[in-house]
Protein backbone atom coordinates (compact mmCIF):
# COMPACT_ATOMS: atom_id res chain seq x y z
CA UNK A 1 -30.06 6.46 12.88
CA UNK A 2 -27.75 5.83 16.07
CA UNK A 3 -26.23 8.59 17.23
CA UNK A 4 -22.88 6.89 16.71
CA UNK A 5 -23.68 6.50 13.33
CA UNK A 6 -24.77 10.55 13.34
CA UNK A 7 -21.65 11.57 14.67
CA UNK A 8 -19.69 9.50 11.82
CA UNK A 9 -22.23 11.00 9.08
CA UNK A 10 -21.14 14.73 10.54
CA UNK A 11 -17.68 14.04 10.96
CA UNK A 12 -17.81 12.80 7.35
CA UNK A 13 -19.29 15.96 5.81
CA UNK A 14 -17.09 17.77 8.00
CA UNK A 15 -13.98 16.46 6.38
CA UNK A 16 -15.23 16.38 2.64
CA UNK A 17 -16.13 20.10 2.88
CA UNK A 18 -13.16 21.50 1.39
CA UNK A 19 -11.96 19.03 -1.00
CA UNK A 20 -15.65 19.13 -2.47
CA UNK A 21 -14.98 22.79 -3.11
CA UNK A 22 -11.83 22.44 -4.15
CA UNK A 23 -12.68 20.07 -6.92
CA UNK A 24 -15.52 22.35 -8.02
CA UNK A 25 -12.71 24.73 -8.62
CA UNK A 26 -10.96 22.78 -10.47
CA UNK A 27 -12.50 21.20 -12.34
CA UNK A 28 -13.45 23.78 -14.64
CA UNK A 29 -9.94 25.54 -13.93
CA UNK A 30 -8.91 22.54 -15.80
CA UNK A 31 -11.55 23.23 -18.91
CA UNK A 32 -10.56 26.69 -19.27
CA UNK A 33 -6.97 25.21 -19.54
CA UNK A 34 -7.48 22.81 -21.89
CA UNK A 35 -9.43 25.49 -23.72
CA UNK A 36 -6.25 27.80 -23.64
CA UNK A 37 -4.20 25.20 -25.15
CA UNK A 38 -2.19 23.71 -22.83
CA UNK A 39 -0.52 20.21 -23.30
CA UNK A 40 -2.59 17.37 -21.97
CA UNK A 41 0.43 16.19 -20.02
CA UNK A 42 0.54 19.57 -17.87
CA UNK A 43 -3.41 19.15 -17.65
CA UNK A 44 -3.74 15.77 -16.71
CA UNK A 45 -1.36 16.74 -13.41
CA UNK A 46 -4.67 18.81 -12.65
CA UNK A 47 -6.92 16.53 -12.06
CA UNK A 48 -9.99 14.97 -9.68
CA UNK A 49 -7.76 11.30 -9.67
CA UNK A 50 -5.00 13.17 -8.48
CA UNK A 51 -7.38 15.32 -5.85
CA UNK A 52 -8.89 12.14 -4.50
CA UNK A 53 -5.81 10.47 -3.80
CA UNK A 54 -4.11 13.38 -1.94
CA UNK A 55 -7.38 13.90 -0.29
CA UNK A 56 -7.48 9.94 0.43
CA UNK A 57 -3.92 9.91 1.80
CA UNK A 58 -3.97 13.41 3.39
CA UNK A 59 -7.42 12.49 5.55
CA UNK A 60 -6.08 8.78 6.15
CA UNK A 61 -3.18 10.15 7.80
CA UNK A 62 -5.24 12.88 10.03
CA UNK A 63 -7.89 10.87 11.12
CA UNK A 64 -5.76 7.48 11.88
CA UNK A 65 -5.95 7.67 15.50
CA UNK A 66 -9.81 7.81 15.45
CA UNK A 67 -11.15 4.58 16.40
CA UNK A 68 -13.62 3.98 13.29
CA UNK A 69 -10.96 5.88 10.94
CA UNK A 70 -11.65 3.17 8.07
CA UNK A 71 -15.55 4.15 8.54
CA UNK A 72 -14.84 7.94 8.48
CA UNK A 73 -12.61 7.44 5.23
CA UNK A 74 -14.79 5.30 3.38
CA UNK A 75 -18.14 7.43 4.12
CA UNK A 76 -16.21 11.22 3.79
CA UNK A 77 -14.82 9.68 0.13
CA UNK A 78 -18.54 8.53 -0.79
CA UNK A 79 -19.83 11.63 -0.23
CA UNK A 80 -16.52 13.66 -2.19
CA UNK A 81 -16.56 11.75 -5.18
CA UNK A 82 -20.27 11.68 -6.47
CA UNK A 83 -20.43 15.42 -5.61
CA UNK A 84 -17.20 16.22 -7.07
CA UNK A 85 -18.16 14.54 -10.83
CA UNK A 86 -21.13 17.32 -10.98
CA UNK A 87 -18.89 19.72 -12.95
CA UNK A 88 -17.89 17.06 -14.97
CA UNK A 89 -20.86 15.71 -16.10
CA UNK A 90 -22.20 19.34 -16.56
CA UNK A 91 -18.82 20.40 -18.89
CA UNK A 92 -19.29 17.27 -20.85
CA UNK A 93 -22.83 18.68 -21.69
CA UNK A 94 -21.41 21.72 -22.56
CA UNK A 95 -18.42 19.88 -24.82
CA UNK A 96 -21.27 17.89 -26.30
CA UNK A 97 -23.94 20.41 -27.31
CA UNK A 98 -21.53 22.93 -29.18
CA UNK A 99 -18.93 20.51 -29.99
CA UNK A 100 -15.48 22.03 -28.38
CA UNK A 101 -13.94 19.25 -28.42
CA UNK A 102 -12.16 18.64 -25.44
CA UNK A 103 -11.24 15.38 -23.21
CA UNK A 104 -14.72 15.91 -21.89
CA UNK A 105 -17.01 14.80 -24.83
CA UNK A 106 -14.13 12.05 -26.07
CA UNK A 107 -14.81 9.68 -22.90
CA UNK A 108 -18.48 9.63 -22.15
CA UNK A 109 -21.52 9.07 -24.17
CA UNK A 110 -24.01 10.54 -22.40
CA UNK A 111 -24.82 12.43 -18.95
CA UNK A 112 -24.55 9.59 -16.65
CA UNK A 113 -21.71 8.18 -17.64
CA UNK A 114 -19.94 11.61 -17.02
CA UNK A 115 -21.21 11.85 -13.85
CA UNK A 116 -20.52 8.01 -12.84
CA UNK A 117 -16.93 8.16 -14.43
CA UNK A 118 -17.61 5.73 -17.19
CA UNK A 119 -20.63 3.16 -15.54
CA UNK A 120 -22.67 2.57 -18.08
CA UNK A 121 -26.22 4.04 -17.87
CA UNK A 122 -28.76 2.91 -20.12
């Protein structure tokens, strides 16, 4: 690996540190919610779409003036959004094997698709 390509890998990570924790804080945040009984409209506002595109937008802005911003985006938002569909997947187990029934085990039909957001895994 260049070091170029080093520095872009670090500055990457750097920038997909927090909203990687963030969405592993939300993300069940938002079970426990829909567990509680809230409206799907006021949980649907709480969301990893709505995360990655304030993230997307927020880090587009910041980094602009970099001179490979495009490369920093695209590789700090490929390693956010794998990362951040771990809870997901794992709370669709968990909606699965005792049956809760929430938005979790309605969209998915098995582990991989949870954790790809709907690619089909066979």
């Amino acid at each position: 690996m260049k070091s170029d390509d080093k520095n872009l890998a670090i500055q990457a990570m750097y920038y997909a540190k927090a909203p990687i924790v963030i969405a592993l804080i939300l993300t069940p945040v938002r079970y426990c919610l829909e567990l509680l009984g809230l409206p799907e409209v006021a949980i649907f506002i709480i969301g990893l779409l709505w995360l990655t595109l304030a993230f997307a937008i927020y880090l587009g802005i910041k980094i602009a003036r970099h001179r490979k911003a495009f490369k920093i985006l695209l590789l700090t938002l490929l390693i956010y959004s794998p990362i951040s569909r771990i809870p997901v997947a794992i709370l669709w187990w968990v909606d699965t094997r005792w049956e809760i029934g929430t938005h979790y085990g309605l969209y998915f039909d098995n582990f991989g698709q949870a954790l790809l957001s709907g690619f089909s895994i066979k």
